[in-house]
PDB file of N, CA and C in Angstrom:
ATOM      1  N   UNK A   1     -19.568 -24.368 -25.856  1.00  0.00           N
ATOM      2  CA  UNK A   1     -20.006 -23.045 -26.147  1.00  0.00           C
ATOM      3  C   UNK A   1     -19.524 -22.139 -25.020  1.00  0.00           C
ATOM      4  N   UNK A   2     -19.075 -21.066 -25.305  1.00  0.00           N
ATOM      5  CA  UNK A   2     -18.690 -19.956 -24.256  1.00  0.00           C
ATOM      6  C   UNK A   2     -19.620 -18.434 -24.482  1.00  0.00           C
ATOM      7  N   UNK A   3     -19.853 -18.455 -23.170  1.00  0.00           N
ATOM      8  CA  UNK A   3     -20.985 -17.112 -23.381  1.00  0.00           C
ATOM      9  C   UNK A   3     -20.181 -15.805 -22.536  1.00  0.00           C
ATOM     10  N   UNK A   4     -20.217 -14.824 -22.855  1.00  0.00           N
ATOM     11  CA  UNK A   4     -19.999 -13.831 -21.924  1.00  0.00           C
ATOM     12  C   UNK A   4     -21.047 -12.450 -21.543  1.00  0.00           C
ATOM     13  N   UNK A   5     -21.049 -11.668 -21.243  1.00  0.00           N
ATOM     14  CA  UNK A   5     -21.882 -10.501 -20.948  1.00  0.00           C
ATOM     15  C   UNK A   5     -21.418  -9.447 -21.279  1.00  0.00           C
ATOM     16  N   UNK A   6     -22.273  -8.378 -20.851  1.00  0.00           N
ATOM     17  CA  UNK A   6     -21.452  -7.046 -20.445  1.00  0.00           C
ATOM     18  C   UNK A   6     -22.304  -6.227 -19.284  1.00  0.00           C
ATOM     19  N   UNK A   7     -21.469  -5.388 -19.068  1.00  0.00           N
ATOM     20  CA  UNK A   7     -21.729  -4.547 -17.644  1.00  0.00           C
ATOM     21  C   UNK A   7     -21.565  -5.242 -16.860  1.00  0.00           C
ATOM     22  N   UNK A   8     -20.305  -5.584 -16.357  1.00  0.00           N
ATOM     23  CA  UNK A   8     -20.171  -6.478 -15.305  1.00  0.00           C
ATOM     24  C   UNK A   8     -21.116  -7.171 -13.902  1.00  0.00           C
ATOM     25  N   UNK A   9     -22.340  -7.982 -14.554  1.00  0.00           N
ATOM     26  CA  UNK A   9     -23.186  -7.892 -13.730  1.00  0.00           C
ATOM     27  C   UNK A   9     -22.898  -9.245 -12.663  1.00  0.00           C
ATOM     28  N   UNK A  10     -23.943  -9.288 -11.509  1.00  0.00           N
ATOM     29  CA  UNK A  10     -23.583  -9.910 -10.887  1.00  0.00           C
ATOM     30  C   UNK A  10     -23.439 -11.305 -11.196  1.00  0.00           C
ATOM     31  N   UNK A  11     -21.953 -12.072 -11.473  1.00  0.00           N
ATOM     32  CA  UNK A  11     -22.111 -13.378 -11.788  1.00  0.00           C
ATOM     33  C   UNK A  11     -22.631 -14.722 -10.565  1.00  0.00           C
ATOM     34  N   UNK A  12     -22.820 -14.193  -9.435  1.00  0.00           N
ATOM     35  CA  UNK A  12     -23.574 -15.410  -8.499  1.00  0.00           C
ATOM     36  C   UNK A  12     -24.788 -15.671  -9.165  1.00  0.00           C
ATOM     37  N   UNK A  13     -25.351 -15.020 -10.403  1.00  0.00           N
ATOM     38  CA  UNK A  13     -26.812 -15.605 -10.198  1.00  0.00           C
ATOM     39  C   UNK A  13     -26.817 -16.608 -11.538  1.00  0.00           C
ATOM     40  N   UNK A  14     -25.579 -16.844 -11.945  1.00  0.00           N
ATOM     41  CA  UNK A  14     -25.765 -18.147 -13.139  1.00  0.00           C
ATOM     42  C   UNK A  14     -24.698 -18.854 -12.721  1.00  0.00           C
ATOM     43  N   UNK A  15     -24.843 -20.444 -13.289  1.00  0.00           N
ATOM     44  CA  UNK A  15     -24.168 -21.197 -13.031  1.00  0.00           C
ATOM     45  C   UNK A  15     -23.506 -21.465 -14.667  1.00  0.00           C
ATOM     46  N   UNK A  16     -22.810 -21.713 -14.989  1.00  0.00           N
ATOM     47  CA  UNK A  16     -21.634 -20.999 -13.889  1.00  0.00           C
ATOM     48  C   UNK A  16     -21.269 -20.018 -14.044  1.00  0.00           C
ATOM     49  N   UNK A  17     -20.695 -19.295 -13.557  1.00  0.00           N
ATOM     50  CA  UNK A  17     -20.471 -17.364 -13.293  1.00  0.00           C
ATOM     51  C   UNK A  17     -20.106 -17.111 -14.815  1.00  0.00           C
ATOM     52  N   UNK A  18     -20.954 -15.797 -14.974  1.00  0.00           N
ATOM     53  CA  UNK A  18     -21.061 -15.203 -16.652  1.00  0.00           C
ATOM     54  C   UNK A  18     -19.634 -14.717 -16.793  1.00  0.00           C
ATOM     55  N   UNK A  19     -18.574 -14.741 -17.749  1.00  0.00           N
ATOM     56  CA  UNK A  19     -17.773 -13.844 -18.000  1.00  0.00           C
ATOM     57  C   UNK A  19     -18.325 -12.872 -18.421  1.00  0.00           C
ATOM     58  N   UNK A  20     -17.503 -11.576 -18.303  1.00  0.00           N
ATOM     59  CA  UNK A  20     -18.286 -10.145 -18.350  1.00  0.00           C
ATOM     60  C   UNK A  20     -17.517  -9.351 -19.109  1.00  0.00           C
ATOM     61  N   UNK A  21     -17.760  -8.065 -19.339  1.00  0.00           N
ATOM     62  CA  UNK A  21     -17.279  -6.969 -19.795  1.00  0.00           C
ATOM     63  C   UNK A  21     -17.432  -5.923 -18.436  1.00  0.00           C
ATOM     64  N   UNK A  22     -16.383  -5.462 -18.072  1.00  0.00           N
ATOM     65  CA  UNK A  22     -16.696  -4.088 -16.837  1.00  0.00           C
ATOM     66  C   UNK A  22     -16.302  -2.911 -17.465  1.00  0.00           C
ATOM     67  N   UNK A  23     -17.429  -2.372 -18.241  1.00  0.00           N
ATOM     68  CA  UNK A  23     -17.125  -1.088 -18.582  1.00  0.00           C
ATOM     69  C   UNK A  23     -16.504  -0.111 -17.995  1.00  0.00           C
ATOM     70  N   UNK A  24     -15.949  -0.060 -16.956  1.00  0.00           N
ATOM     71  CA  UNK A  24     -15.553   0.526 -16.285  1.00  0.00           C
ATOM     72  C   UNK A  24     -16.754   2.235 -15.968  1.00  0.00           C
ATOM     73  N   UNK A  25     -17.535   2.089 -15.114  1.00  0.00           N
ATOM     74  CA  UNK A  25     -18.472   3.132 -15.511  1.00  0.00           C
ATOM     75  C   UNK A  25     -17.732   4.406 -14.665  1.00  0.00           C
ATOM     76  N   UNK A  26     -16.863   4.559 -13.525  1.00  0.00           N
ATOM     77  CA  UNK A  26     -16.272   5.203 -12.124  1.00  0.00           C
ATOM     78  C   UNK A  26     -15.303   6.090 -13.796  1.00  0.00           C
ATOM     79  N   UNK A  27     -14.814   4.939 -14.971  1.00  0.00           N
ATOM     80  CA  UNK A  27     -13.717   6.492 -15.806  1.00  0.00           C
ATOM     81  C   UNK A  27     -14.741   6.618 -16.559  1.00  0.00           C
ATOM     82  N   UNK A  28     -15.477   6.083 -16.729  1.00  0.00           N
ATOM     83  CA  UNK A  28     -16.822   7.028 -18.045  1.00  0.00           C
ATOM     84  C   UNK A  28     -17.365   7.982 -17.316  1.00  0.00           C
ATOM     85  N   UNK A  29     -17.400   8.007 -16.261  1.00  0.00           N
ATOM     86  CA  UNK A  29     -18.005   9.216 -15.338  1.00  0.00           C
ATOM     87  C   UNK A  29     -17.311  10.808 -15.387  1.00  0.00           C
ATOM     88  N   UNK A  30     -15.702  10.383 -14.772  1.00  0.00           N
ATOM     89  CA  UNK A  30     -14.948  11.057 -14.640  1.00  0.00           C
ATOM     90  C   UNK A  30     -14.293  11.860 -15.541  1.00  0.00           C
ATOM     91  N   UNK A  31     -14.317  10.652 -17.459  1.00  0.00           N
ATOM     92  CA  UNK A  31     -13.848  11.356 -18.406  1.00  0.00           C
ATOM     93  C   UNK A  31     -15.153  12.037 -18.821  1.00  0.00           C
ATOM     94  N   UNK A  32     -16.124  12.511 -18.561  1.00  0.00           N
ATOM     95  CA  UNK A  32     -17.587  12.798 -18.986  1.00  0.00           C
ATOM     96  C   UNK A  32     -17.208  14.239 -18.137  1.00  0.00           C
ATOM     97  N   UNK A  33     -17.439  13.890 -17.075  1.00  0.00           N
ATOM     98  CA  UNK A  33     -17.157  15.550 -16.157  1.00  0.00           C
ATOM     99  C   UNK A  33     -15.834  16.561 -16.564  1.00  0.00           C
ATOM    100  N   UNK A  34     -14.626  15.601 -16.644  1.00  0.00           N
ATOM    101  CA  UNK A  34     -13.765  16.577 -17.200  1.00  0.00           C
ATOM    102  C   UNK A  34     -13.857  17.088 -18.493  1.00  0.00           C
ATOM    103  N   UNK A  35     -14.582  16.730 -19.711  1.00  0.00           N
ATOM    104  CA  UNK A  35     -14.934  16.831 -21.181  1.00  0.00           C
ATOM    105  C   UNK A  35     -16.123  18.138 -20.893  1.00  0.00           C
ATOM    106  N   UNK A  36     -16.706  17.715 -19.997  1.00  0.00           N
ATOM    107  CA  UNK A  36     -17.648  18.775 -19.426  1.00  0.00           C
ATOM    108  C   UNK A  36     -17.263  20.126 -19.192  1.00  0.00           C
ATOM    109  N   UNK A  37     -16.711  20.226 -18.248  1.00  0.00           N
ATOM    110  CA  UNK A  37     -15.807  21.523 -17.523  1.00  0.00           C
ATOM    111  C   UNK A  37     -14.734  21.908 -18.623  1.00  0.00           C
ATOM    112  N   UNK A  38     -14.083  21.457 -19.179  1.00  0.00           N
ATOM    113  CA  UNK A  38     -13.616  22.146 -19.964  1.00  0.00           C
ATOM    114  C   UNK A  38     -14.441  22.675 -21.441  1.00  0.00           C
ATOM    115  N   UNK A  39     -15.532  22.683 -21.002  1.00  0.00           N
ATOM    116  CA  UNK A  39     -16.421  22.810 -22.357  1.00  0.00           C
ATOM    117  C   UNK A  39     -17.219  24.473 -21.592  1.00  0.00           C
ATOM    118  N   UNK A  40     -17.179  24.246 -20.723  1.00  0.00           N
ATOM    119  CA  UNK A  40     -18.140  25.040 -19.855  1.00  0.00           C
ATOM    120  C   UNK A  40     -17.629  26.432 -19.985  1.00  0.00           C
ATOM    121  N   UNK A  41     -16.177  27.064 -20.151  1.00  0.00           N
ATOM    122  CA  UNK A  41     -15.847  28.272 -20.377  1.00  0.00           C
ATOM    123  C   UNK A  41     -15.839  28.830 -21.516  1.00  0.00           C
ATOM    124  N   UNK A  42     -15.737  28.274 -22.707  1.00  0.00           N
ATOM    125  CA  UNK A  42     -15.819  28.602 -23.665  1.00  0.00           C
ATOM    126  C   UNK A  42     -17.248  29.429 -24.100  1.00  0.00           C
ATOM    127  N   UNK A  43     -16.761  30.489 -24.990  1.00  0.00           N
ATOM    128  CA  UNK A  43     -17.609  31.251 -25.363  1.00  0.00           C
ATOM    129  C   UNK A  43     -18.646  30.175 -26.518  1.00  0.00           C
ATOM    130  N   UNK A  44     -18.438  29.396 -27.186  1.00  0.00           N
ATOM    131  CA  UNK A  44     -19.147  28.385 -28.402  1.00  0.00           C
ATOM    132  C   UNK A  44     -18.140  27.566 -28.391  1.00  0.00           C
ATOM    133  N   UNK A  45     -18.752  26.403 -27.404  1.00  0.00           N
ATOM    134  CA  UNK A  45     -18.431  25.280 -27.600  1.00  0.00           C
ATOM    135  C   UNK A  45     -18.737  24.580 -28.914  1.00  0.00           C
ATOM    136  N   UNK A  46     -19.860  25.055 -29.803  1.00  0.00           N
ATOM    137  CA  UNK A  46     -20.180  23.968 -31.025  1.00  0.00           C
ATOM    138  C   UNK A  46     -19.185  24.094 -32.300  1.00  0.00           C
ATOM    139  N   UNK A  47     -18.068  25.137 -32.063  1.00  0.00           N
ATOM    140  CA  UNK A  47     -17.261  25.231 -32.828  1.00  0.00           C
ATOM    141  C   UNK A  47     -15.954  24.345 -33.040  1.00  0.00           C
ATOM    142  N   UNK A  48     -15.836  23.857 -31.415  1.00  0.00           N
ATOM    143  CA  UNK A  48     -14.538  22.891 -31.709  1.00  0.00           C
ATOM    144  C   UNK A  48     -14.896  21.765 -32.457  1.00  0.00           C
ATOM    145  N   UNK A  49     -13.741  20.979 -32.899  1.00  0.00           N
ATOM    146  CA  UNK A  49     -13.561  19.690 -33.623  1.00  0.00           C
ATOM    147  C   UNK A  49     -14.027  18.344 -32.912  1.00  0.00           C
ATOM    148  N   UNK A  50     -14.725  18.003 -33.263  1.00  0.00           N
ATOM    149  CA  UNK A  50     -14.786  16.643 -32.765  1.00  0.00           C
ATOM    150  C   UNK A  50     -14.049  15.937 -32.054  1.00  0.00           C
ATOM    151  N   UNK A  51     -13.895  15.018 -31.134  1.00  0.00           N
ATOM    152  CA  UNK A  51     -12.829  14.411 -30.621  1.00  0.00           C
ATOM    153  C   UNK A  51     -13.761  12.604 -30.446  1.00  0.00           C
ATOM    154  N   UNK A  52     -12.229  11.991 -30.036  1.00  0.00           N
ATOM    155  CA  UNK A  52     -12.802  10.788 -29.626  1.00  0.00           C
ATOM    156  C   UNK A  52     -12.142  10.224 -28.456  1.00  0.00           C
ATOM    157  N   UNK A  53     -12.469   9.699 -27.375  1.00  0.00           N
ATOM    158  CA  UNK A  53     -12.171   9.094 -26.496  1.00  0.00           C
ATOM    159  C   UNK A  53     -12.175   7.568 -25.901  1.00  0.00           C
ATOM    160  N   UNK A  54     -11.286   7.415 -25.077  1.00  0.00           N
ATOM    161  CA  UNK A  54     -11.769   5.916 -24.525  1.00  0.00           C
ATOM    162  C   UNK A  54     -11.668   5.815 -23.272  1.00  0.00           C
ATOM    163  N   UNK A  55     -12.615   5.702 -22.245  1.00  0.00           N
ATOM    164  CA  UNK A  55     -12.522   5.200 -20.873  1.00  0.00           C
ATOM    165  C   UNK A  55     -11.679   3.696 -20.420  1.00  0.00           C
ATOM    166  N   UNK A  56     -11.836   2.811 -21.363  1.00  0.00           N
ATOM    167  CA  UNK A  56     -10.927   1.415 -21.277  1.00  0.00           C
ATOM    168  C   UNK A  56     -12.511   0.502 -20.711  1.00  0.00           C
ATOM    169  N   UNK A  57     -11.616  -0.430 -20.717  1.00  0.00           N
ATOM    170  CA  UNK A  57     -12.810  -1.979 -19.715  1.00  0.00           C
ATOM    171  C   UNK A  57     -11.938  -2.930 -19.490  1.00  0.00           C
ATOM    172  N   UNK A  58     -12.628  -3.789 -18.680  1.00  0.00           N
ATOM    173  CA  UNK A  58     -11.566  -5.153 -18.091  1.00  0.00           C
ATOM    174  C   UNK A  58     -12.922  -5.928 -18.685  1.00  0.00           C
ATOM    175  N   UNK A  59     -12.164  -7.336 -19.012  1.00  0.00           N
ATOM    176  CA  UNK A  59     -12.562  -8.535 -19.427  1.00  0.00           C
ATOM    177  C   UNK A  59     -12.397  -9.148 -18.194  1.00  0.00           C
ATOM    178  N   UNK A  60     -13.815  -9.329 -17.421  1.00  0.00           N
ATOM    179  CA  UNK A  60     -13.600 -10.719 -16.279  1.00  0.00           C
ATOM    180  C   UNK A  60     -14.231 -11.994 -16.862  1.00  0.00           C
ATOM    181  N   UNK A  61     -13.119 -12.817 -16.760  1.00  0.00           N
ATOM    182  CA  UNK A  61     -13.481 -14.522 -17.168  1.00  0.00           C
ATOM    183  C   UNK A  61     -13.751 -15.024 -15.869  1.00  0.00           C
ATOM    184  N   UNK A  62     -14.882 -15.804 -16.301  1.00  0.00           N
ATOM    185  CA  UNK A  62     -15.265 -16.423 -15.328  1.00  0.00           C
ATOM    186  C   UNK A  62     -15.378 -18.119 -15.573  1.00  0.00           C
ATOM    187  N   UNK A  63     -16.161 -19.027 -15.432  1.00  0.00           N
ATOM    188  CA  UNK A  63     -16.980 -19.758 -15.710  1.00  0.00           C
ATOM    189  C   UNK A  63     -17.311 -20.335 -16.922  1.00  0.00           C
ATOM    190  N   UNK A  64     -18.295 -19.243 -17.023  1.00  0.00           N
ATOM    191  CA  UNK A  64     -19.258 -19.462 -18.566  1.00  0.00           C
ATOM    192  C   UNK A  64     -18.085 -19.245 -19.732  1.00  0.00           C
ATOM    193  N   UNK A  65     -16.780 -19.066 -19.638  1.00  0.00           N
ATOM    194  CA  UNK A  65     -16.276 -19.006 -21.004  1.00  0.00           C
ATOM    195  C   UNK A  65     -14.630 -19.711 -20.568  1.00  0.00           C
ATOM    196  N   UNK A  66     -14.402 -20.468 -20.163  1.00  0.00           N
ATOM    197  CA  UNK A  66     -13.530 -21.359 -19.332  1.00  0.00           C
ATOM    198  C   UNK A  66     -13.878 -23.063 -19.966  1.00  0.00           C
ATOM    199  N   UNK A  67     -12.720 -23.836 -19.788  1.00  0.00           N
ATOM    200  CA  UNK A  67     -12.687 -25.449 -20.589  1.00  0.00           C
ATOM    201  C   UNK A  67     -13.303 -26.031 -19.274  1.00  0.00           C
TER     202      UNK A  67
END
């Protein structure tokens, strides 16, 4: 069986180390503030179109999902 996580949490505390998901939270931050500020001058923001984005993530293997 192979298990993994998410939010890259700390794998010292299982044996053996959880593979993870690292959301990467440092570009969800950054693409959040810039989506922000450019929202901020606009006279009605509720008029633009929808959009969609992706910050990305890394897959850390560890352990728990390893032969």
């Amino acid at each position: 069986m192979a298990l993994a996580g998410f939010d890259n949490i700390e794998a010292s505390f299982t044996s053996p180390p959880l593979t993870t998901v690292d959301p990467q939270r440092e570009s969800i931050a950054r693409l959040a503030v810039e989506l922000l500020r450019s929202r901020m001058g606009l006279p009605d923001f509720r008029e633009l179109p929808g959009r969609s984005e992706s910050a990305g993530f890394t897959l850390r293997v560890r352990g728990s999902s390893t032969p």
